[in-house]
Protein backbone atom coordinates (compact mmCIF):
# COMPACT_ATOMS: atom_id res chain seq x y z
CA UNK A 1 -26.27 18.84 37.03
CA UNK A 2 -28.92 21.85 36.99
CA UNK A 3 -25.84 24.16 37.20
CA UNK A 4 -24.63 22.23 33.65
CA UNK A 5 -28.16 22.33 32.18
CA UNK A 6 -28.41 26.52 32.65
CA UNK A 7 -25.42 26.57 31.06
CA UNK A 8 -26.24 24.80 28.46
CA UNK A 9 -29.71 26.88 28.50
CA UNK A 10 -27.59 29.99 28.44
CA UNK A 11 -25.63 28.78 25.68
CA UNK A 12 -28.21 27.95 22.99
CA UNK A 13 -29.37 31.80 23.42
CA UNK A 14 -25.78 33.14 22.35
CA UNK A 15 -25.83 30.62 19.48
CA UNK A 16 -28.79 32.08 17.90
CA UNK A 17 -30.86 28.84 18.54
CA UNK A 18 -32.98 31.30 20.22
CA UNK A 19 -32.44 34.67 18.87
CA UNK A 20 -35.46 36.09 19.84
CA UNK A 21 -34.77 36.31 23.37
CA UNK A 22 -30.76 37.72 22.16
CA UNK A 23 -32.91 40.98 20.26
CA UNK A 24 -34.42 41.42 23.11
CA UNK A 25 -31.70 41.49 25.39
CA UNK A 26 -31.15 45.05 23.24
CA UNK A 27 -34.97 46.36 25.23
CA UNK A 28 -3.05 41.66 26.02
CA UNK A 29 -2.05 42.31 22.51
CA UNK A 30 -3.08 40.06 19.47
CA UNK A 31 -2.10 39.71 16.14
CA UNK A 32 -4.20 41.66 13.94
CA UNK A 33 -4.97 42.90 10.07
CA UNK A 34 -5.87 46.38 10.22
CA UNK A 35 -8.17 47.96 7.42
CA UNK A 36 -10.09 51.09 7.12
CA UNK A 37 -12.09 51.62 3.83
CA UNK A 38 -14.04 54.88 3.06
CA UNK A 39 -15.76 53.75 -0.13
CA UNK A 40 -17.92 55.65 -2.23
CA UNK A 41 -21.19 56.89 -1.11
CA UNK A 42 -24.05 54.19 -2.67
CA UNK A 43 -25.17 57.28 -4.65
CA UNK A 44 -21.95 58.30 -5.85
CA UNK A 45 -19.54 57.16 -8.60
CA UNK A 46 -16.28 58.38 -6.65
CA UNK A 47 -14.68 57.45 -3.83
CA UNK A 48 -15.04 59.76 -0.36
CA UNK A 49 -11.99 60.26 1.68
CA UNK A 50 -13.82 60.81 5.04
CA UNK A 51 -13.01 58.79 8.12
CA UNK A 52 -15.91 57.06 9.35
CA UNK A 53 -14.53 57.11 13.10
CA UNK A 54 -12.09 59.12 14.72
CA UNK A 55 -8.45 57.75 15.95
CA UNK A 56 -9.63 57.62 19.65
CA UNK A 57 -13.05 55.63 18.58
CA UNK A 58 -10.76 53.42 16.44
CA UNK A 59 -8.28 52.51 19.42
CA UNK A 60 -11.22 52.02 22.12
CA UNK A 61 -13.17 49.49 19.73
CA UNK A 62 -9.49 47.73 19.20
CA UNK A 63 -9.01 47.92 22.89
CA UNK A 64 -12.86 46.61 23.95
CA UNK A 65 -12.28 43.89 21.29
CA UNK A 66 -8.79 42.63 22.51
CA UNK A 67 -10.19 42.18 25.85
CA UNK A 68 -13.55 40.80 24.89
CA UNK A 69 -11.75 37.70 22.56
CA UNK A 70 -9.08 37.38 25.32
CA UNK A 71 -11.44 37.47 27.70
CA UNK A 72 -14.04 35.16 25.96
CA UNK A 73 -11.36 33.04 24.54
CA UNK A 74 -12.36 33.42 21.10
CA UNK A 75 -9.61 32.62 18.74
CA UNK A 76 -10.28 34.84 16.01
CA UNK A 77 -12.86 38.01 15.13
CA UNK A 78 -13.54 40.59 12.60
CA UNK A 79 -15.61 43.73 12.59
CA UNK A 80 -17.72 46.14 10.36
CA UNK A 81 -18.98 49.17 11.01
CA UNK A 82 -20.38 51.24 8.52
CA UNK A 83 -21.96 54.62 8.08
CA UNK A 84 -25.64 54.93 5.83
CA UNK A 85 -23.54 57.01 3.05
CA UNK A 86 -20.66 54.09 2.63
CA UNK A 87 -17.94 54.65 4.78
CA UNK A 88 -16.43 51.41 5.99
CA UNK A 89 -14.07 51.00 8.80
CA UNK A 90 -13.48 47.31 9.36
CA UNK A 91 -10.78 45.26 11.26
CA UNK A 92 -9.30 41.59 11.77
CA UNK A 93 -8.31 40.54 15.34
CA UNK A 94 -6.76 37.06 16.40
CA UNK A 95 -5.71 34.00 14.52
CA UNK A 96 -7.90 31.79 11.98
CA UNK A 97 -6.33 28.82 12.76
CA UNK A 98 -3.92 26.86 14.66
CA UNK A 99 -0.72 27.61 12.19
CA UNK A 100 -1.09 31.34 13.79
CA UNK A 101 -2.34 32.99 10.21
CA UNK A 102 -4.25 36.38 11.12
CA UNK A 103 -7.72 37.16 10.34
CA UNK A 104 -8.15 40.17 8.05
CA UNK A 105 -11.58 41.58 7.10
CA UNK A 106 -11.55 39.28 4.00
CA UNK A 107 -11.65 36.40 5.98
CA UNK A 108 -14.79 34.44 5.51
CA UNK A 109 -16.78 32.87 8.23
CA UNK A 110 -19.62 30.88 8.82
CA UNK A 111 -22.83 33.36 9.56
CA UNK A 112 -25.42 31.36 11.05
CA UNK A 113 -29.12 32.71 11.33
CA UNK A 114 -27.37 35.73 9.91
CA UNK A 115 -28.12 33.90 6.98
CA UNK A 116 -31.48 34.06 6.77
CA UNK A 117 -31.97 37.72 5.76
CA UNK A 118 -29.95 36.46 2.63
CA UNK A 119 -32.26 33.88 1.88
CA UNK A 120 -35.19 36.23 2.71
CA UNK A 121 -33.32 39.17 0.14
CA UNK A 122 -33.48 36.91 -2.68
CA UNK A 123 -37.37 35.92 -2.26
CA UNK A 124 -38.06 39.60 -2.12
CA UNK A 125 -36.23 39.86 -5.23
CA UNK A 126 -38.06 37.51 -7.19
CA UNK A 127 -41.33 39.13 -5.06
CA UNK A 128 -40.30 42.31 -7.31
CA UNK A 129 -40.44 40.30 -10.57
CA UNK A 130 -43.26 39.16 -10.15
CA UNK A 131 -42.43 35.69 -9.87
CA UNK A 132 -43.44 35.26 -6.43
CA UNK A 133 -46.53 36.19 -5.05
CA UNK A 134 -46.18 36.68 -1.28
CA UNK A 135 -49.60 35.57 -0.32
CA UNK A 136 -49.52 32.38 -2.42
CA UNK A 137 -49.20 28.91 -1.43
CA UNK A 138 -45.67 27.21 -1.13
CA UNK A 139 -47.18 24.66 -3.37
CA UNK A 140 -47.73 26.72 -5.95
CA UNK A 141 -44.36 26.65 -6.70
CA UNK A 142 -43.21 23.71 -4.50
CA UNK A 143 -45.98 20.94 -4.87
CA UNK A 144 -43.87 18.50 -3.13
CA UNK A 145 -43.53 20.48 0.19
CA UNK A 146 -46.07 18.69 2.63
CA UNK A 147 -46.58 17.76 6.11
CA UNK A 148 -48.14 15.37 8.36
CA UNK A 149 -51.70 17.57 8.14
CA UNK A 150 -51.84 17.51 4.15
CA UNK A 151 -54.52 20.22 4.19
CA UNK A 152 -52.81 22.63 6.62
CA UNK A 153 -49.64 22.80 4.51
CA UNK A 154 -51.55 23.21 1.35
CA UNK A 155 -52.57 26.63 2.87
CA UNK A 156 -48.74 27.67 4.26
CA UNK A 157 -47.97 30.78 2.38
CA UNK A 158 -44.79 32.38 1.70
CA UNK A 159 -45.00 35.27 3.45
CA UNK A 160 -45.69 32.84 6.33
CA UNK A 161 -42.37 31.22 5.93
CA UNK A 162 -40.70 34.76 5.65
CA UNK A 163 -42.15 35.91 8.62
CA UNK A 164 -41.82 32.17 10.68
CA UNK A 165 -45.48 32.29 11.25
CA UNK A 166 -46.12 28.78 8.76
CA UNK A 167 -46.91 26.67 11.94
CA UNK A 168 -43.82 24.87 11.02
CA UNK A 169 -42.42 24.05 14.80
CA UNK A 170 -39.09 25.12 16.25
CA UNK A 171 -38.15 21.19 16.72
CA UNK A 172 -38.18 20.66 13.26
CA UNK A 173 -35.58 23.05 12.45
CA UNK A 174 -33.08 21.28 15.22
CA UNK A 175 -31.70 18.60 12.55
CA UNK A 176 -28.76 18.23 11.54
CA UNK A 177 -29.26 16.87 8.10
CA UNK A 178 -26.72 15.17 5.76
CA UNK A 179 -24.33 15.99 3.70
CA UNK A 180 -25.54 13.82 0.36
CA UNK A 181 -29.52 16.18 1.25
CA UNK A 182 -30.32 18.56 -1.67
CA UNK A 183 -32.54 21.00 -0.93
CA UNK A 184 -34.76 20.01 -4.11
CA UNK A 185 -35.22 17.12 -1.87
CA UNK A 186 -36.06 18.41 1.21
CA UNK A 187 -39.33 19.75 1.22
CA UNK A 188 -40.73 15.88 0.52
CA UNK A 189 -38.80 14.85 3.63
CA UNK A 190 -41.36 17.14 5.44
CA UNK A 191 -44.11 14.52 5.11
CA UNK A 192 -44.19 13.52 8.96
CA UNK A 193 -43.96 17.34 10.68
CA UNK A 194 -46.72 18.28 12.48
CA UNK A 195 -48.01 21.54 11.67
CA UNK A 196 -49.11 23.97 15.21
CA UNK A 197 -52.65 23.72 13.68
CA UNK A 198 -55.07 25.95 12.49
CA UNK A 199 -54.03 29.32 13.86
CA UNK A 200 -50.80 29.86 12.14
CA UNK A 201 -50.60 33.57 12.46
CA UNK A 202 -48.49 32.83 16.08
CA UNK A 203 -44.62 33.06 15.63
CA UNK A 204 -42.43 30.23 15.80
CA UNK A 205 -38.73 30.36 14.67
CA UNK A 206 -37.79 27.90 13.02
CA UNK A 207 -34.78 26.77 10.65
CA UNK A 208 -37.20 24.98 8.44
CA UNK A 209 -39.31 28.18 6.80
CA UNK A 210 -35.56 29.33 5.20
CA UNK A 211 -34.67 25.72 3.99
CA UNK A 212 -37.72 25.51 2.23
CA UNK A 213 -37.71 28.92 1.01
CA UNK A 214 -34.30 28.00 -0.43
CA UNK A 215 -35.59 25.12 -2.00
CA UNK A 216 -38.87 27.38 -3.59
CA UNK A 217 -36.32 30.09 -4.96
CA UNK A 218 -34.53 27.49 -7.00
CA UNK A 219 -38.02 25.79 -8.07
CA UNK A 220 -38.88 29.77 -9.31
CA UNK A 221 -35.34 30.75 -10.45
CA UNK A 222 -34.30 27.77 -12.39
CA UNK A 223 -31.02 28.33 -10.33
CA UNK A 224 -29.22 26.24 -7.61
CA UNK A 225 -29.46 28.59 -4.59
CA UNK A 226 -25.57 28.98 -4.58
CA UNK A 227 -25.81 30.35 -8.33
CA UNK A 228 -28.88 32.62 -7.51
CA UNK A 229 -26.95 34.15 -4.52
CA UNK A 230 -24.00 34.65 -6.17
CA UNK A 231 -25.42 36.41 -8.92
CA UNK A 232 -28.15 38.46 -7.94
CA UNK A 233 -26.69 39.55 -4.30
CA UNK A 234 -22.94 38.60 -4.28
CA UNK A 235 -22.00 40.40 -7.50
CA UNK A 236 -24.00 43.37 -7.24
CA UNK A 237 -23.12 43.67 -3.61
CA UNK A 238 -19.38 43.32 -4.08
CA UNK A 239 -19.17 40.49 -1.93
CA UNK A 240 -16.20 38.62 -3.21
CA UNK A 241 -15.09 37.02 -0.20
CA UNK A 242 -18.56 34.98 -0.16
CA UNK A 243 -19.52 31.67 -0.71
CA UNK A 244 -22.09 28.81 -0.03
CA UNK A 245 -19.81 26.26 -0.63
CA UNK A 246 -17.92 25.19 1.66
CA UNK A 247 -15.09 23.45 -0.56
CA UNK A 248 -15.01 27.06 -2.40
CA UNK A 249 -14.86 28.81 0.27
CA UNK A 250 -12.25 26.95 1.93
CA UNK A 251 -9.80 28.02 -1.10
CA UNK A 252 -10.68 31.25 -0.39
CA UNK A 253 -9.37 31.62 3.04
CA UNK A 254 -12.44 30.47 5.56
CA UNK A 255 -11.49 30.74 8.91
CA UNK A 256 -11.20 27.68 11.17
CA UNK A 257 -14.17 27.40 13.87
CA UNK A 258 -13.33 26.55 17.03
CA UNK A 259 -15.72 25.21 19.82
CA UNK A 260 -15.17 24.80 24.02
CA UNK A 261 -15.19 21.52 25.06
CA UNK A 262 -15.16 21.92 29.24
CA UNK A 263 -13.35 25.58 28.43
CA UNK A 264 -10.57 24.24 26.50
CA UNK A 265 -10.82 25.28 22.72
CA UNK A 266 -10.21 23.42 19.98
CA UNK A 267 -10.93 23.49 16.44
CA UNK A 268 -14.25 22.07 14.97
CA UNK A 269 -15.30 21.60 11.58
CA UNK A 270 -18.38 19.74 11.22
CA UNK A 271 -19.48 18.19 7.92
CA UNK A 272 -21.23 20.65 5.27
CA UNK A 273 -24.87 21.10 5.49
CA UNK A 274 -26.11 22.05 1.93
CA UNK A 275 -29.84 21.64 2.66
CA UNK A 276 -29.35 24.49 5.55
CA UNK A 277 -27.38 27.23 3.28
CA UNK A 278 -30.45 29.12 3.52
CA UNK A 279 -31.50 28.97 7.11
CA UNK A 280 -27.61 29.12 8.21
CA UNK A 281 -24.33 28.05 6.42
CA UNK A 282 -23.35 31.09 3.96
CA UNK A 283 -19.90 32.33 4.27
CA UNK A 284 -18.81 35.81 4.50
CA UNK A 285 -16.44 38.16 5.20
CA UNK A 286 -16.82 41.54 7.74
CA UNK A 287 -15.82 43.81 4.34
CA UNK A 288 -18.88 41.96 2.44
CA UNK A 289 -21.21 42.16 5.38
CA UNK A 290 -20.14 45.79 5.83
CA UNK A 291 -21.26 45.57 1.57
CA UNK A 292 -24.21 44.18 2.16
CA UNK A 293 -25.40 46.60 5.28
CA UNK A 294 -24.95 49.65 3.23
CA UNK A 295 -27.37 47.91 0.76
CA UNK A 296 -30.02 47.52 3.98
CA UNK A 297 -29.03 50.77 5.23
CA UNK A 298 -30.48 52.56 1.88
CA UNK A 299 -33.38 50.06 1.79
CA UNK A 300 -32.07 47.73 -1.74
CA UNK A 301 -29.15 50.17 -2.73
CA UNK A 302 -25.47 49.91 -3.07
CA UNK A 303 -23.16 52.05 -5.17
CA UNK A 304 -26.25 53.15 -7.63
CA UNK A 305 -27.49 50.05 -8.19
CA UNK A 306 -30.77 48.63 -6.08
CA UNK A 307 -30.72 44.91 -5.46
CA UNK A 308 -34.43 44.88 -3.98
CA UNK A 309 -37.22 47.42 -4.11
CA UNK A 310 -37.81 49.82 -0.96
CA UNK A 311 -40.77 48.65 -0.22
CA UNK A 312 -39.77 45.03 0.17
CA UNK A 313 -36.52 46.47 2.17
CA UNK A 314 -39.16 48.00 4.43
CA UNK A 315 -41.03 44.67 4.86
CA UNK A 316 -37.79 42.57 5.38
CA UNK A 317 -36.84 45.06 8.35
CA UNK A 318 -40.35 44.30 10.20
CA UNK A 319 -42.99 46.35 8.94
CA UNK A 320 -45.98 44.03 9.37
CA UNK A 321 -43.91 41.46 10.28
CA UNK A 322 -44.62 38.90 13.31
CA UNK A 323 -44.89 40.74 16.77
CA UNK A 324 -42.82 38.30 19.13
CA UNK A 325 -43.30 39.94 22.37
CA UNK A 326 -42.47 42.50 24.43
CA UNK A 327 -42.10 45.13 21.37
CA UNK A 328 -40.09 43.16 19.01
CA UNK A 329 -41.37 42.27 16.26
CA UNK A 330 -39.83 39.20 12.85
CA UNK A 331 -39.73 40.85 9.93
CA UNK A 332 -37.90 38.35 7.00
CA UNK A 333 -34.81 37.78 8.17
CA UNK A 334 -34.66 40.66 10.21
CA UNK A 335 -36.24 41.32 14.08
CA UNK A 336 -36.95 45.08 14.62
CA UNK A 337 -36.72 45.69 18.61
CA UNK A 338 -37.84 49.56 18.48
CA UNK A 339 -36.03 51.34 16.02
CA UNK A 340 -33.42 48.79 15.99
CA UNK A 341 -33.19 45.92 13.30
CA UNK A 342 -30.78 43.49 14.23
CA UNK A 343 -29.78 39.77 14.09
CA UNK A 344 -27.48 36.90 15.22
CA UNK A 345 -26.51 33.61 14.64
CA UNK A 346 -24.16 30.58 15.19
CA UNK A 347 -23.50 26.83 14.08
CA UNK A 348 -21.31 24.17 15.64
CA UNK A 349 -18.48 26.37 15.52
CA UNK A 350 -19.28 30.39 14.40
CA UNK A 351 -21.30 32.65 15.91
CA UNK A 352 -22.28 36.36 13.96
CA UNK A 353 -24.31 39.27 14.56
CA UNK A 354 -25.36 42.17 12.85
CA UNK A 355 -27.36 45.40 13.60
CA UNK A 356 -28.57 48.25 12.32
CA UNK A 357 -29.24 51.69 14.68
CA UNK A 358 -29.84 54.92 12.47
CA UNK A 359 -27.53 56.15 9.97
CA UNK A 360 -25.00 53.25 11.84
CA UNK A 361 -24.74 49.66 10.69
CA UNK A 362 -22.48 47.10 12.83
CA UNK A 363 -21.64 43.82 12.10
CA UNK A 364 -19.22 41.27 14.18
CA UNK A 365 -17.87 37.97 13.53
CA UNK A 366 -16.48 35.14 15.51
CA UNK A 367 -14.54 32.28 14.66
CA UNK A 368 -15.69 30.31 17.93
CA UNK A 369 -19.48 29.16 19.23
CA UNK A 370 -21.51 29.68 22.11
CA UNK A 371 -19.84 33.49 22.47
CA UNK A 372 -21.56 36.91 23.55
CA UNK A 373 -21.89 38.06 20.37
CA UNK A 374 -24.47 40.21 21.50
CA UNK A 375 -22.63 41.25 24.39
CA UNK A 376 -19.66 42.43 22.54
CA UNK A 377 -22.26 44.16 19.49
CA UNK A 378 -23.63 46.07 22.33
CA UNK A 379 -19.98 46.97 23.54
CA UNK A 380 -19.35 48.74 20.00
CA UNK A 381 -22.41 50.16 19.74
CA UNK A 382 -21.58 51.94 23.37
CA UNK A 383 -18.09 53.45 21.66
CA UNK A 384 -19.81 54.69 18.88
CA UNK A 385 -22.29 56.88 20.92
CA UNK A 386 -19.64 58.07 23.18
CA UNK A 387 -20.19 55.45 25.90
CA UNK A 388 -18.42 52.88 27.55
CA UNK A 389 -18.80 49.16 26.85
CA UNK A 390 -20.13 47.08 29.55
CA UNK A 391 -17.19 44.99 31.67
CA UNK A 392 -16.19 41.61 30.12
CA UNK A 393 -16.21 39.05 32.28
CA UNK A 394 -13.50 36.31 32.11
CA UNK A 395 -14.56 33.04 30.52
CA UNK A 396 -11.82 31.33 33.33
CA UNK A 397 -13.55 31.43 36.49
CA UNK A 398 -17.57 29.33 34.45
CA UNK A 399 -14.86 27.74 32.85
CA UNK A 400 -13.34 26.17 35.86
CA UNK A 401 -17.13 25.90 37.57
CA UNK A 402 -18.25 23.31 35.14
CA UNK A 403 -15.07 21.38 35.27
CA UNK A 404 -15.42 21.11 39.28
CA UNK A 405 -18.96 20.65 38.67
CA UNK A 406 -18.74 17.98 35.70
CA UNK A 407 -15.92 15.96 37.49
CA UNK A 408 -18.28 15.69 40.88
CA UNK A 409 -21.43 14.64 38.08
CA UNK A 410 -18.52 12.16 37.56
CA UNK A 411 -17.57 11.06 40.44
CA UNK A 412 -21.03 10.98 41.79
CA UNK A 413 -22.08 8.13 38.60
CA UNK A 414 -19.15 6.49 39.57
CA UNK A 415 -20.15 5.86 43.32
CA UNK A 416 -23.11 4.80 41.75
CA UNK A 417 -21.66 2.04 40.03
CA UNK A 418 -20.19 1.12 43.42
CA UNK A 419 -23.19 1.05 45.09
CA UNK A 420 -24.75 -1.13 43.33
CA UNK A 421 -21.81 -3.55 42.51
CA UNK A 422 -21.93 -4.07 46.54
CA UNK A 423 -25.50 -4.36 46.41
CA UNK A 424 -25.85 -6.74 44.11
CA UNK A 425 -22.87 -8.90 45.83
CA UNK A 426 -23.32 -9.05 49.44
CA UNK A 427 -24.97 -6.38 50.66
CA UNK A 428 -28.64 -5.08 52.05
CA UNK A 429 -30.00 -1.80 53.18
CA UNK A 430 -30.72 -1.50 56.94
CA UNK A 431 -34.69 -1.80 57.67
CA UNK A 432 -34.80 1.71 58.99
CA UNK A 433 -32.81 3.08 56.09
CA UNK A 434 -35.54 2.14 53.59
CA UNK A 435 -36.89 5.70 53.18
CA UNK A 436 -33.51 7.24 52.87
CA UNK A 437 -32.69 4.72 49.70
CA UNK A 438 -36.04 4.43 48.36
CA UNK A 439 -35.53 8.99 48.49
CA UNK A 440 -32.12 8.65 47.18
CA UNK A 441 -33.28 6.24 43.95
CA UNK A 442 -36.42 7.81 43.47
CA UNK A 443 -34.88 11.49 43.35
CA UNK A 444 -30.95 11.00 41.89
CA UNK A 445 -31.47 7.72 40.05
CA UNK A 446 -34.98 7.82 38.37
CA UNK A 447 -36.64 11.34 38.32
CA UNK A 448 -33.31 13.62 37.88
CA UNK A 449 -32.10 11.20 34.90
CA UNK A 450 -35.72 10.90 33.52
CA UNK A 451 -36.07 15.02 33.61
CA UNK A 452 -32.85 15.34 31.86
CA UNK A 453 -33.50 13.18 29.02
CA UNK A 454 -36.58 13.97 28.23
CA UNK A 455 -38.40 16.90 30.14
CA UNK A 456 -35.47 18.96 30.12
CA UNK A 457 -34.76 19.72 26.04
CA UNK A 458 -38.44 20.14 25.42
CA UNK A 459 -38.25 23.04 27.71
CA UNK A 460 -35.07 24.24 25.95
CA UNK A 461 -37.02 23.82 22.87
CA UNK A 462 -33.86 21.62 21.68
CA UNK A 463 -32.89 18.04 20.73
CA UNK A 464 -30.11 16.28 21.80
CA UNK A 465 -28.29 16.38 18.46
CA UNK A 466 -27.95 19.44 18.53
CA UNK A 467 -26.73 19.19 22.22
CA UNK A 468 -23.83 17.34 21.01
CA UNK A 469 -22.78 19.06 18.26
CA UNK A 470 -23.21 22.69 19.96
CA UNK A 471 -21.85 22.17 23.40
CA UNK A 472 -20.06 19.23 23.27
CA UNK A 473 -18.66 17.97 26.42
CA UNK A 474 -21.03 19.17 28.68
CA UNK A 475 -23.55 17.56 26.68
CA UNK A 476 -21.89 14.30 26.23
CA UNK A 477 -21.31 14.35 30.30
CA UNK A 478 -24.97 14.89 31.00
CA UNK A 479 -26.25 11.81 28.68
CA UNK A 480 -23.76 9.53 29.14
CA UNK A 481 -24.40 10.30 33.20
CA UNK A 482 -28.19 10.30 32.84
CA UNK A 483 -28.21 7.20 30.73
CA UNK A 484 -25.95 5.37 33.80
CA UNK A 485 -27.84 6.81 36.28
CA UNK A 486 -30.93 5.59 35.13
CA UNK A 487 -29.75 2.05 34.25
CA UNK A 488 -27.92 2.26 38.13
CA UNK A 489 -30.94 3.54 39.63
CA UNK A 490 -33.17 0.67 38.14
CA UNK A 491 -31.21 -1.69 39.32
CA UNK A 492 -30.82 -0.74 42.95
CA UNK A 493 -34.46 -0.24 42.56
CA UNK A 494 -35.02 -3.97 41.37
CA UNK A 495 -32.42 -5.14 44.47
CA UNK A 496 -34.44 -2.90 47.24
CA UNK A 497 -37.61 -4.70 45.99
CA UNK A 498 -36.18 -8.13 46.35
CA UNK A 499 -34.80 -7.30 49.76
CA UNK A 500 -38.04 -6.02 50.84
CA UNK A 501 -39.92 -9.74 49.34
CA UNK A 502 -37.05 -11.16 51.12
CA UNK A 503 -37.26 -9.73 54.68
CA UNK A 504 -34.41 -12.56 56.18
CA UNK A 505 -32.08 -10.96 53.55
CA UNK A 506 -32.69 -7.54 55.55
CA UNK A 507 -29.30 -6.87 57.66
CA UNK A 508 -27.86 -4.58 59.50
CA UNK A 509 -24.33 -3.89 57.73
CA UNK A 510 -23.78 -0.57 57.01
CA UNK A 511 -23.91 0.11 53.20
């Protein structure tokens, strides 16, 4: 079982659960649609005929990224790479669903967290207006948003949900809320959270600053969030391949997600989320995210016209943003790890990342969760400096670790049940074998289940909804098995007790 729960640790760092600790990590043949743009400059009307990388670049990213999805077992994956002056060299790799069609650079997928600096773009935009004030209270312009300490959320700022430092915990950003949730509603279902207290200058990443901050830029707007997107970063951006509905984008092309279950694939779609849009769910395309770098790249401009000021760029990439340790530092939407900004992210069944070195902006999309999306960013980033990508290991050999592993978890609960079926019937621990059961419930059948259960997602910083819908399998397995265990182990308990009361009952018939 501790074998399953590092792996299940290990996973909710590649999903962007915890993509703090992914920055800093910085510190065959498939079927494929092929594209390479060279657009204009974001300064210039015409269009530049440069090649952003040369042929052999082009065929060792193609190569690296064959391997890493065969590899990794990823179904389907696109790439952007783009240069600060507006070349574009993007590719599809893999299938986007089970019918075989091919991914192409205008396929849309799920970001994740990548979504965030979207949601963060927009409040900067209305910053620049003058319809936000940074330093104001949330309820200013959201009166309903509240919490469990009434007084400590009346003094929540804005720029405190931008830069996750609102004392808003991590837990309350692991829900996975319903479909029929608006966010206008939201921020009253906020009433019970606990706030970290006074001192709320400490970072804390959490999905909940974003959802609320989509909820406060259609209070401000007068827009749905979907509308404000679309029109005041979509359009400008050139993004047509990008949605934040899911029925819409669907129409459009969006890729299937996938998700292991015991290292089989299989295809996942989980119901739509609206209320976490902001903090997770917009769909995109590597051609629009290659769009929408160039825009960061020039700090708020793309093809002469500036979506947010340069100051407020500056600010979104980490200038005084929220030092997280060990030199990185939370801008709004962004984490800046040295001269690197960079972020990932991943539901149920995507995972994304995106990153920005220099005059170089990559971005990388998968149509599978729980991959090394940083692994594989890093990989590209190695190519483009002349390097070689680090080795990709094969998913196979973990893959077949937690099935051996998972079937003895199951085959151990299963002697359990044995156990204590002969127990209860006709049979009695031997008087000097006492210890050795008392050990054996104590340890396997009370403590390991108990830790599980409880101890171990608080130190994950998880819940176990999200478990399940993440890493399903694995998860199920553990619960299920901890949940038996327990119920096992309390009854053995309760029939070692009564033998002990009932010293006559004592025998010496091997168990």
């Amino acid at each position: 079982m501790s074998v399953l729960l590092c792996t299940i640790a290990a996973g909710f760092v590649s999903y962007g659960l915890v993509p703090e600790r992914a920055a800093m990590a910085l510190a065959g043949q498939t079927n494929s649609e092929y594209t390479t743009l060279a657009l204009a400059s974001p300064t210039l009307p015409d269009h530049s005929t440069a090649a952003l990388l040369e042929q052999q670049d082009s065929e060792k990213i193609d190569r690296f990224m064959e391997t890493a999805i065969d590899r990794l077992h990823i179904p389907g994956a696109a790439i952007g790479i783009v240069s600060k002056d507006g070349e574009i060299y993007t590719k599809g790799y893999g299938k986007t669903n089970a019918n075989g069609k091919a991914v192409t650079p205008q396929t849309p997928f799920i970001l994740g967290s990548t979504s965030k600096s979207f949601t963060g773009l927009a409040v900067m935009q209305l910053a620049d207006e003058g319809k936000i004030d940074l330093d104001a209270p949330v309820q200013t312009y959201l009166p309903e948003f509240t919490a469990a300490n009434a007084q400590g959320a009346a003094a929540v700022t804005v720029r405190q949900l931008l830069n996750q430092t609102s004392g808003i915990p991590a837990i309350a950003g692991l829900k996975l809320h319903s479909s029929d949730l608006s966010l206008k509603q939201y921020p009253a279902t906020l009433k019970d959270m606990k706030l970290r207290g006074a001192d709320s200058a400490k970072f804390e990443y959490s999905n909940t600053n974003y959802n609320v901050l989509g909820a406060l830029i259609q209070a401000v707007s007068g827009q749905t969030y979907g509308e404000y997107v679309q029109k005041h970063i979509f359009t400008p951006l050139s993004m047509e391949h990008s949605f934040t509905s899911r029925a819409l984008a669907e129409q459009n092309g969006l890729s299937q997600g996938h998700q292991s279950v015991f290292g089989w694939v299989r295809t996942a779609n989980p119901p739509e989320r609206p209320v976490d849009v902001p903090s997770g769910y917009i769909m995109s395309s590597a051609e629009d995210m290659a769009h929408y770098l160039i825009a960061q790249m020039n700090n708020g401009v793309y093809n002469e016209k500036r979506v947010v000021s340069e100051a407020s760029a500056l600010l979104m990439h980490g200038q005084d943003g929220a030092p997280m340790g060990k030199g990185a530092t939370y801008g709004m939407g962004w984490i800046a790890v040295g001269h690197i900004i960079t972020h990932d992210g991943g539901v149920e069944n995507f995972s994304s990342n995106m990153l920005i070195e220099g005059d170089t902006g990559i971005v990388l999309l998968l149509n599978k969760n729980g991959s090394s999306v940083g692994v594989i960013t890093e990989g590209i980033r190695n190519i483009l400096k002349g390097e070689e990508p680090p080795s990709i290991p094969s998913e196979s050999g973990s893959d077949w670790l937690v099935r051996v592993i998972s079937l003895l978890v199951f085959l151990f609960v299963l002697r359990s049940i044995y156990v204590t079926v002969r127990w209860r019937r006709d049979v009695r621990p031997e008087r000097r074998s006492i210890i050795v059961h008392s050990l054996s419930i104590g340890i396997l059948h009370l403590a390991l289940p108990l830790f599980l259960l409880f101890a171990a997602p608080n130190l994950l910083q998880v819940t176990w909804e999200i478990a399940l819908a993440f890493m399903p399998g694995i998860s199920h397995l553990l619960l299920i098995a901890s949940i038996m265990l327990l119920a096992f182990g309390i009854s053995r308990l309760i029939l070692l007790i009564s033998s002990l009361r009932n010293p006559s009952s004592l025998t010496t018939r091997p168990q």
